[in-house]
C-alpha atoms as a PDB file:
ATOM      1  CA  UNK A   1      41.765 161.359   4.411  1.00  0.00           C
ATOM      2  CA  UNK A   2      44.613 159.263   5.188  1.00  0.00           C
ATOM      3  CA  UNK A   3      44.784 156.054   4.239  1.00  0.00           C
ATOM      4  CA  UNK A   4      45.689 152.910   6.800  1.00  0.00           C
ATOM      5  CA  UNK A   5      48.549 151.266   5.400  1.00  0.00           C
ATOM      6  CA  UNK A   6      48.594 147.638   4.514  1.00  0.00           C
ATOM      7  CA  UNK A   7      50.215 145.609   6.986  1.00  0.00           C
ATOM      8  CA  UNK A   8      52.641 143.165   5.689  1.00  0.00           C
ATOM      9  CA  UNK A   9      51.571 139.432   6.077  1.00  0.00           C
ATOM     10  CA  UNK A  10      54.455 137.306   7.475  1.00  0.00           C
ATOM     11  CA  UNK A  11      55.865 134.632   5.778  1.00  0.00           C
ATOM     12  CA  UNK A  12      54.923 131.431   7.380  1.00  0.00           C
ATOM     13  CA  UNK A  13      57.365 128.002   6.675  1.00  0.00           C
ATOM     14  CA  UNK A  14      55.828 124.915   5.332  1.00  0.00           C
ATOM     15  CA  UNK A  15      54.983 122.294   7.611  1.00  0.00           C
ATOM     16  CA  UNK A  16      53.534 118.932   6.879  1.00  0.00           C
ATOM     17  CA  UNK A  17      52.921 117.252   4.603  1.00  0.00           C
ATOM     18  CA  UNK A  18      56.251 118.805   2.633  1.00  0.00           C
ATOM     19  CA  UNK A  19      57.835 118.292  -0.875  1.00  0.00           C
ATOM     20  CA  UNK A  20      59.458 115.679  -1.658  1.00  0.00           C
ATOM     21  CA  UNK A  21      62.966 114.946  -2.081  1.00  0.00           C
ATOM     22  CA  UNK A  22      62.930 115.286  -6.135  1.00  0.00           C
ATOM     23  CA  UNK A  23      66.271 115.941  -6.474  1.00  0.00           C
ATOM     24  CA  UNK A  24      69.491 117.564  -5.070  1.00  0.00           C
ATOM     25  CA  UNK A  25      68.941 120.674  -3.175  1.00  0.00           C
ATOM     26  CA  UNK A  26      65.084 120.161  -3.462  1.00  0.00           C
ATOM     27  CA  UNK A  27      65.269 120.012   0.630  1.00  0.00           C
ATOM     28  CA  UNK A  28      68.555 120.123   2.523  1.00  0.00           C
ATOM     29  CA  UNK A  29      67.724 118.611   6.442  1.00  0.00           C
ATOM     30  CA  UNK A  30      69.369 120.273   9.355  1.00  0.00           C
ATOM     31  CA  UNK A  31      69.386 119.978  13.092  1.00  0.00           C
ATOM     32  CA  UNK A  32      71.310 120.275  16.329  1.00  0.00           C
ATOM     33  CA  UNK A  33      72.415 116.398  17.441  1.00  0.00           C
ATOM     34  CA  UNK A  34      71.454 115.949  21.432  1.00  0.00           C
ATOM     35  CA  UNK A  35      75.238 117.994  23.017  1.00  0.00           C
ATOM     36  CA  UNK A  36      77.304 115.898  24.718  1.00  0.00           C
ATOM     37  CA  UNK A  37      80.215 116.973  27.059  1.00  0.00           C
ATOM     38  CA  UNK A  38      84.008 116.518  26.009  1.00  0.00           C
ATOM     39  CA  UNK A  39      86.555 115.045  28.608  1.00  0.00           C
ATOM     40  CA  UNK A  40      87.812 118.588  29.302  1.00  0.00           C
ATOM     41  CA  UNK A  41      84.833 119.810  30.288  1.00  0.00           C
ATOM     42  CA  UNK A  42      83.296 121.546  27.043  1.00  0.00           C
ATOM     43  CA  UNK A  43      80.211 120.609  25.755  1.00  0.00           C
ATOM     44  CA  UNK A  44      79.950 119.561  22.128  1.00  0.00           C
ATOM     45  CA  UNK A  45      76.509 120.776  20.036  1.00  0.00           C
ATOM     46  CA  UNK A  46      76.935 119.170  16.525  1.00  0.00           C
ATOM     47  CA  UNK A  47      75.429 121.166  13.469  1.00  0.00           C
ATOM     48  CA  UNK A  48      74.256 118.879  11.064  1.00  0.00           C
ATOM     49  CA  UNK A  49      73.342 119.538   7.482  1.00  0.00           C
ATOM     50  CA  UNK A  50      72.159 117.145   4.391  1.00  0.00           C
ATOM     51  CA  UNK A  51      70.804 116.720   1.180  1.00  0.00           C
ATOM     52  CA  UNK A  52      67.404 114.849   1.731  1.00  0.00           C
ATOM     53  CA  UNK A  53      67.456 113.220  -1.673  1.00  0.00           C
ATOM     54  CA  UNK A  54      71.276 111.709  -1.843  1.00  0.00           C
ATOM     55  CA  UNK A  55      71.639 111.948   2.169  1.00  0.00           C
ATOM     56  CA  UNK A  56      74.723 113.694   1.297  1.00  0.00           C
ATOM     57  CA  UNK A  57      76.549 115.460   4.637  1.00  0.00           C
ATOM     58  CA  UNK A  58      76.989 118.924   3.437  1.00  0.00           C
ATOM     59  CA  UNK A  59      78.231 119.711   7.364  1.00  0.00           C
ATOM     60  CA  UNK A  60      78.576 118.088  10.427  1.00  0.00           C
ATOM     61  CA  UNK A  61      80.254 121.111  12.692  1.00  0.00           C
ATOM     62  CA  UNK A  62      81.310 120.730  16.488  1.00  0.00           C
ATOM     63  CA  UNK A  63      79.609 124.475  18.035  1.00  0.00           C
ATOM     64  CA  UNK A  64      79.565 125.705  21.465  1.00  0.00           C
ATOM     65  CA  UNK A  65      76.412 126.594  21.554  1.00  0.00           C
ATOM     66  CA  UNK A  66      72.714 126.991  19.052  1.00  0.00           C
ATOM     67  CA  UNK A  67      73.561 130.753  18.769  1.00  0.00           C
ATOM     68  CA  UNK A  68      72.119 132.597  15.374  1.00  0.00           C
ATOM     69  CA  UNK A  69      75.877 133.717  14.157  1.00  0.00           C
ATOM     70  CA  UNK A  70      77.659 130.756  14.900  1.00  0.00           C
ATOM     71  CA  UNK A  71      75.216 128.848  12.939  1.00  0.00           C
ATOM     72  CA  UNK A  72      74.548 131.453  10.095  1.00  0.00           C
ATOM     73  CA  UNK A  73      78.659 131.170   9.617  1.00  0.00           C
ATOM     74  CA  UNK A  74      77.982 127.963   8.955  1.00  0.00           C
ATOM     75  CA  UNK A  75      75.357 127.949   6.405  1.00  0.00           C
ATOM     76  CA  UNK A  76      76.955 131.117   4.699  1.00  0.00           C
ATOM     77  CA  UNK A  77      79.765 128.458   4.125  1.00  0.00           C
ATOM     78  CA  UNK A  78      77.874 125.273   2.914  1.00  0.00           C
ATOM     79  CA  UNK A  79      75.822 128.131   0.317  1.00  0.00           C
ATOM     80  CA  UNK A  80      79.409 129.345  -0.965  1.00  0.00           C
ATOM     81  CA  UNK A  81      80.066 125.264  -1.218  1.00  0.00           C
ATOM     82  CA  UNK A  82      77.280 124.025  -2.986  1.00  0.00           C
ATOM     83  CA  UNK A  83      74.925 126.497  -3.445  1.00  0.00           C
ATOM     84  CA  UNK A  84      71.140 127.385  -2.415  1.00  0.00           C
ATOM     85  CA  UNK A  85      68.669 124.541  -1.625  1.00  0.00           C
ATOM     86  CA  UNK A  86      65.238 124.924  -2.302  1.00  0.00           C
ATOM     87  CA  UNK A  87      64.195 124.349   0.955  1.00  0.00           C
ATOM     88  CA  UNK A  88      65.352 123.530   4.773  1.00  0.00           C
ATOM     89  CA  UNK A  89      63.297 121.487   7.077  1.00  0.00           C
ATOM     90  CA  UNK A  90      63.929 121.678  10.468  1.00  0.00           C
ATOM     91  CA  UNK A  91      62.297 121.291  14.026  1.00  0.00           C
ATOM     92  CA  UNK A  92      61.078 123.928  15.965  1.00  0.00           C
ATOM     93  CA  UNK A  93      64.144 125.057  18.313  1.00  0.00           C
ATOM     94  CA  UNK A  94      66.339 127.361  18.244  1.00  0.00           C
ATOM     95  CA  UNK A  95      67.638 129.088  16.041  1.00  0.00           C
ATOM     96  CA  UNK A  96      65.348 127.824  13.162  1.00  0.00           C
ATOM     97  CA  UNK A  97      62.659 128.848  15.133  1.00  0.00           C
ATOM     98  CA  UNK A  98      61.402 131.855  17.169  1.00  0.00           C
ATOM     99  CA  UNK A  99      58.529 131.720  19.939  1.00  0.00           C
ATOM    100  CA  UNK A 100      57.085 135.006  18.581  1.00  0.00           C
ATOM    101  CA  UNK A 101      57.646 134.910  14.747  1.00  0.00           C
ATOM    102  CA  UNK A 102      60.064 133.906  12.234  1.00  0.00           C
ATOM    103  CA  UNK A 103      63.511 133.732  13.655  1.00  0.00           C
ATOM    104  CA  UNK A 104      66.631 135.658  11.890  1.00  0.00           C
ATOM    105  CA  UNK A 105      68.035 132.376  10.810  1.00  0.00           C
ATOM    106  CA  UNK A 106      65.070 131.503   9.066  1.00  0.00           C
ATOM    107  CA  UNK A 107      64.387 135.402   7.454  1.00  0.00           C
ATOM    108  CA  UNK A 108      67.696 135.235   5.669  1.00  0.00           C
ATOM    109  CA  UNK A 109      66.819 131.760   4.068  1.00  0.00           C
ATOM    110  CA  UNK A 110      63.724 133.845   3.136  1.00  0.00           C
ATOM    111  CA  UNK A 111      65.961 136.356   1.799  1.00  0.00           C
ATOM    112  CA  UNK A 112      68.098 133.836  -0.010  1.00  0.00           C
ATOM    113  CA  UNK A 113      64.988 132.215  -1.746  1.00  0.00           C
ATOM    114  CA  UNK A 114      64.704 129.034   0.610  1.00  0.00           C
ATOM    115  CA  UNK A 115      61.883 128.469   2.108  1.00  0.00           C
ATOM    116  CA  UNK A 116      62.033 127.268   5.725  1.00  0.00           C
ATOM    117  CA  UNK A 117      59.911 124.034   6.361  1.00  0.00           C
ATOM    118  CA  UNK A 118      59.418 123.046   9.752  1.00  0.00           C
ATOM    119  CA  UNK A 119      58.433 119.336  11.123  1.00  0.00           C
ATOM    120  CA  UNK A 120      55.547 119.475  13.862  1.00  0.00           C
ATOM    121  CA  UNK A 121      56.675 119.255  17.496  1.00  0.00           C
ATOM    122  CA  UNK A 122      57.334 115.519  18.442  1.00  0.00           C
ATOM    123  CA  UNK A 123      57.581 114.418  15.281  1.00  0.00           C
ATOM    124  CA  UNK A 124      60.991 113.529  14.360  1.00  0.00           C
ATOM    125  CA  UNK A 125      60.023 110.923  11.796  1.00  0.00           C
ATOM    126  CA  UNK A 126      59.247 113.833   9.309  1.00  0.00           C
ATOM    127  CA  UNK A 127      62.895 114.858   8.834  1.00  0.00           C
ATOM    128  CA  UNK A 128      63.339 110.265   8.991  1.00  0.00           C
ATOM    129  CA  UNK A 129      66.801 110.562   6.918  1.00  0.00           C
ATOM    130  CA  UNK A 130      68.394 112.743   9.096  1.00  0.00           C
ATOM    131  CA  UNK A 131      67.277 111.058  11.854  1.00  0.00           C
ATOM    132  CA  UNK A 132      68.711 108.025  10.930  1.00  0.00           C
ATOM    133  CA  UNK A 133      72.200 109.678  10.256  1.00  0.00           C
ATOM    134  CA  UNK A 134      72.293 111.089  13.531  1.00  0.00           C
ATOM    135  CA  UNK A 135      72.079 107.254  14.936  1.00  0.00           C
ATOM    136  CA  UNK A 136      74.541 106.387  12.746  1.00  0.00           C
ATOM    137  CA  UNK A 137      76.926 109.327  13.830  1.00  0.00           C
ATOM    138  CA  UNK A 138      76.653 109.410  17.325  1.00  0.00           C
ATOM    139  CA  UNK A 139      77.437 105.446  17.394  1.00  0.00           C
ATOM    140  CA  UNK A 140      80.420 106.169  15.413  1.00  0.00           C
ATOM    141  CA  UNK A 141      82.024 109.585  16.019  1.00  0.00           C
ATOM    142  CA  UNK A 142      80.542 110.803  19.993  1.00  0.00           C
ATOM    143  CA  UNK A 143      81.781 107.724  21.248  1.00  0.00           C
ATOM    144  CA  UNK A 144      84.233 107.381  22.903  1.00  0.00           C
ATOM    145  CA  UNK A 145      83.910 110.878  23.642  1.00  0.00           C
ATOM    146  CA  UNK A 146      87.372 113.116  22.942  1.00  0.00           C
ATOM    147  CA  UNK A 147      89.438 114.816  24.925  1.00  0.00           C
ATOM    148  CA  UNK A 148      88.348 118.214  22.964  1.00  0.00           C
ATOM    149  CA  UNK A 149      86.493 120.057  20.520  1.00  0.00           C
ATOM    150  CA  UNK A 150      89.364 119.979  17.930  1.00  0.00           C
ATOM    151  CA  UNK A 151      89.414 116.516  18.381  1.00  0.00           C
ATOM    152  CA  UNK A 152      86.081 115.681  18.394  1.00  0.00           C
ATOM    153  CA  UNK A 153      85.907 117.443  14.952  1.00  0.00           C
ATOM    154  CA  UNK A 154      88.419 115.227  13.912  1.00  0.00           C
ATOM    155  CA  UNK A 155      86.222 112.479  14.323  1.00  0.00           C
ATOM    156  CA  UNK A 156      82.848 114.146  12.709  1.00  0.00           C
ATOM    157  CA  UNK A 157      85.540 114.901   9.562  1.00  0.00           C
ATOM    158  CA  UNK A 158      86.864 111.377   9.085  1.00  0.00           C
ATOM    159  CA  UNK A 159      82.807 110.438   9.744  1.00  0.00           C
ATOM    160  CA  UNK A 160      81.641 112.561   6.758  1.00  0.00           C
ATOM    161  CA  UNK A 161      84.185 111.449   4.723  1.00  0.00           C
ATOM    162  CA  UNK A 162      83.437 107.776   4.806  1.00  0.00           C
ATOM    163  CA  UNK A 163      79.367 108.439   5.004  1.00  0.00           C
ATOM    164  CA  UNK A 164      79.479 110.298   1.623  1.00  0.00           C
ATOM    165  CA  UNK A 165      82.173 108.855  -0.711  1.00  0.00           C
ATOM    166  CA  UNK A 166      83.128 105.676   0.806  1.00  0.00           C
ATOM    167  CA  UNK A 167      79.723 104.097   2.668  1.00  0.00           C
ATOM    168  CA  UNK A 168      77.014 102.166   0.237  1.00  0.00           C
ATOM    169  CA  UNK A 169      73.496 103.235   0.761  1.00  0.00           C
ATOM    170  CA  UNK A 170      71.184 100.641   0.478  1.00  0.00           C
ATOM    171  CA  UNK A 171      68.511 103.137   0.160  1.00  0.00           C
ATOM    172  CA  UNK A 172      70.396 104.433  -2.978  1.00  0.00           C
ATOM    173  CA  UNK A 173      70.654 101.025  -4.471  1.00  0.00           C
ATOM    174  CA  UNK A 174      74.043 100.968  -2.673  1.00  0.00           C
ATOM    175  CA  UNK A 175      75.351 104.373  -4.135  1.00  0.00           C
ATOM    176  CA  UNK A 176      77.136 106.428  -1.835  1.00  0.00           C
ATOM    177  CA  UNK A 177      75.646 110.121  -1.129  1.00  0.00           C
ATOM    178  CA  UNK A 178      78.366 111.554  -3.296  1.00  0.00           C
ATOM    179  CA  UNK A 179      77.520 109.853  -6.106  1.00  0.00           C
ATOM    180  CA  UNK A 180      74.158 110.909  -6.439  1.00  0.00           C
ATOM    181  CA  UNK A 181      74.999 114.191  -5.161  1.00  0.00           C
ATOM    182  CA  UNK A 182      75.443 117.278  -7.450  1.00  0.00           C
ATOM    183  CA  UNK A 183      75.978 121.323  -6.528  1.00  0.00           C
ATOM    184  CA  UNK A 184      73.443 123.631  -6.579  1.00  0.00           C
ATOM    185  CA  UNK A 185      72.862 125.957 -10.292  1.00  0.00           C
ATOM    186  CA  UNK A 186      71.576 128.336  -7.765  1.00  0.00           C
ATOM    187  CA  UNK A 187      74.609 130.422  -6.424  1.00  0.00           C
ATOM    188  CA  UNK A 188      74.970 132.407  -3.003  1.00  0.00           C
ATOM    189  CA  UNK A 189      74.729 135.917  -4.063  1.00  0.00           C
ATOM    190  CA  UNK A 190      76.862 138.687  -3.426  1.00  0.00           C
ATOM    191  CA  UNK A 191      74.300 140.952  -1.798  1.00  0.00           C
ATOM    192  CA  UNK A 192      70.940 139.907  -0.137  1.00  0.00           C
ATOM    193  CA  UNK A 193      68.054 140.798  -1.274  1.00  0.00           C
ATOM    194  CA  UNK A 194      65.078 142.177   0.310  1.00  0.00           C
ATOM    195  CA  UNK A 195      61.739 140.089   0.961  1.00  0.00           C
ATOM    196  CA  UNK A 196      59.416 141.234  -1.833  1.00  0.00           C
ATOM    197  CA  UNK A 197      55.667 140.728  -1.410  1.00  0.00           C
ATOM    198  CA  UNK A 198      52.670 140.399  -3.675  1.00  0.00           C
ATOM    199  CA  UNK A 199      50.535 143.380  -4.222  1.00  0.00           C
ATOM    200  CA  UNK A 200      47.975 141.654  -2.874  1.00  0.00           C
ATOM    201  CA  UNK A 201      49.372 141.409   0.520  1.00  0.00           C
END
């Protein structure tokens, strides 16, 4: 007799209601600002990541495009920086999310440890903080819009300078982000594990 193997269950993110922001690197925020075209003709998607509980600016990254490498690169580079979050909460588009399943963006969090949460569609005030940054940087780094993407990062650069060590919060009893802000003890690792699952499943 042969016996039916077990199928494996997929991992499904967290949606609401989500964790709270505890400390640093309980949930790092990330999303794609609205793109914008440059004056020569380029349009501009900024990547933006933060730390939910200091509202530190771990990246804010001028990308051609919401494709799954370009945005892993970036990631892979925040991890090396400051190590793993517990979490990520995003929205639903791409590349966080796939129509069919969990998207490769989101498996290799998995991988990593991190588990993806994801806000419910129109429903930006879940992921508030980094909502509120992203009004912030567009009225102080898109416009006037540059001449190109080198210089626009420029601008996002000189923006996330002054946001996280030189800007008062006054929803950190006017601390800046940096001060409040400390790396991860959780490290990127050299090789990626595999997605282990319960016995159970």
């Amino acid at each position: 007799m042969v016996k039916s193997r077990k199928k494996k269950r997929e991992m499904i993110p967290r949606s609401f209601p989500f964790r709270g922001y505890d400390h640093p690197n309980a949930v790092w925020c990330a999303d794609f600002k609205g793109d914008f075209k440059l004056k020569d003709g380029i349009r501009c998607y900024p990547l933006t990541i933060s730390d939910g509980y200091s509202r530190f600016l771990l990246c804010c990254k001028g990308l051609s495009g919401t494709k799954t490498y370009d945005t892993k690169k970036e990631f892979e580079r925040c991890f090396r920086e400051y190590g793993l979050p517990n979490a990520i909460r995003t929205d639903n588009g791409v590349p966080f999310a796939a129509g069919l399943g969990m998207s490769l963006l989101s498996t290799w969090w998995i991988k990593l440890g991190i588990l993806p949460e994801r806000i419910r569609p129109g429903k930006p005030q879940e992921n508030g903080r980094h909502e509120r940054m992203h009004r912030t940087l567009k009225a102080e780094a898109v416009y006037p819009i540059r001449s190109s993407m080198k210089q626009q990062q420029k601008s996002f650069d000189r923006f996330r300078a002054e946001y996280n060590f030189e800007r008062p919060h006054e929803a950190l009893g006017q601390k800046t982000p940096s001060q409040l802000y400390k790396h991860s003890t959780r490290i990127f690792p050299n090789r990626i594990p595999e997605i282990r699952y319960p016995d159970h499943f």
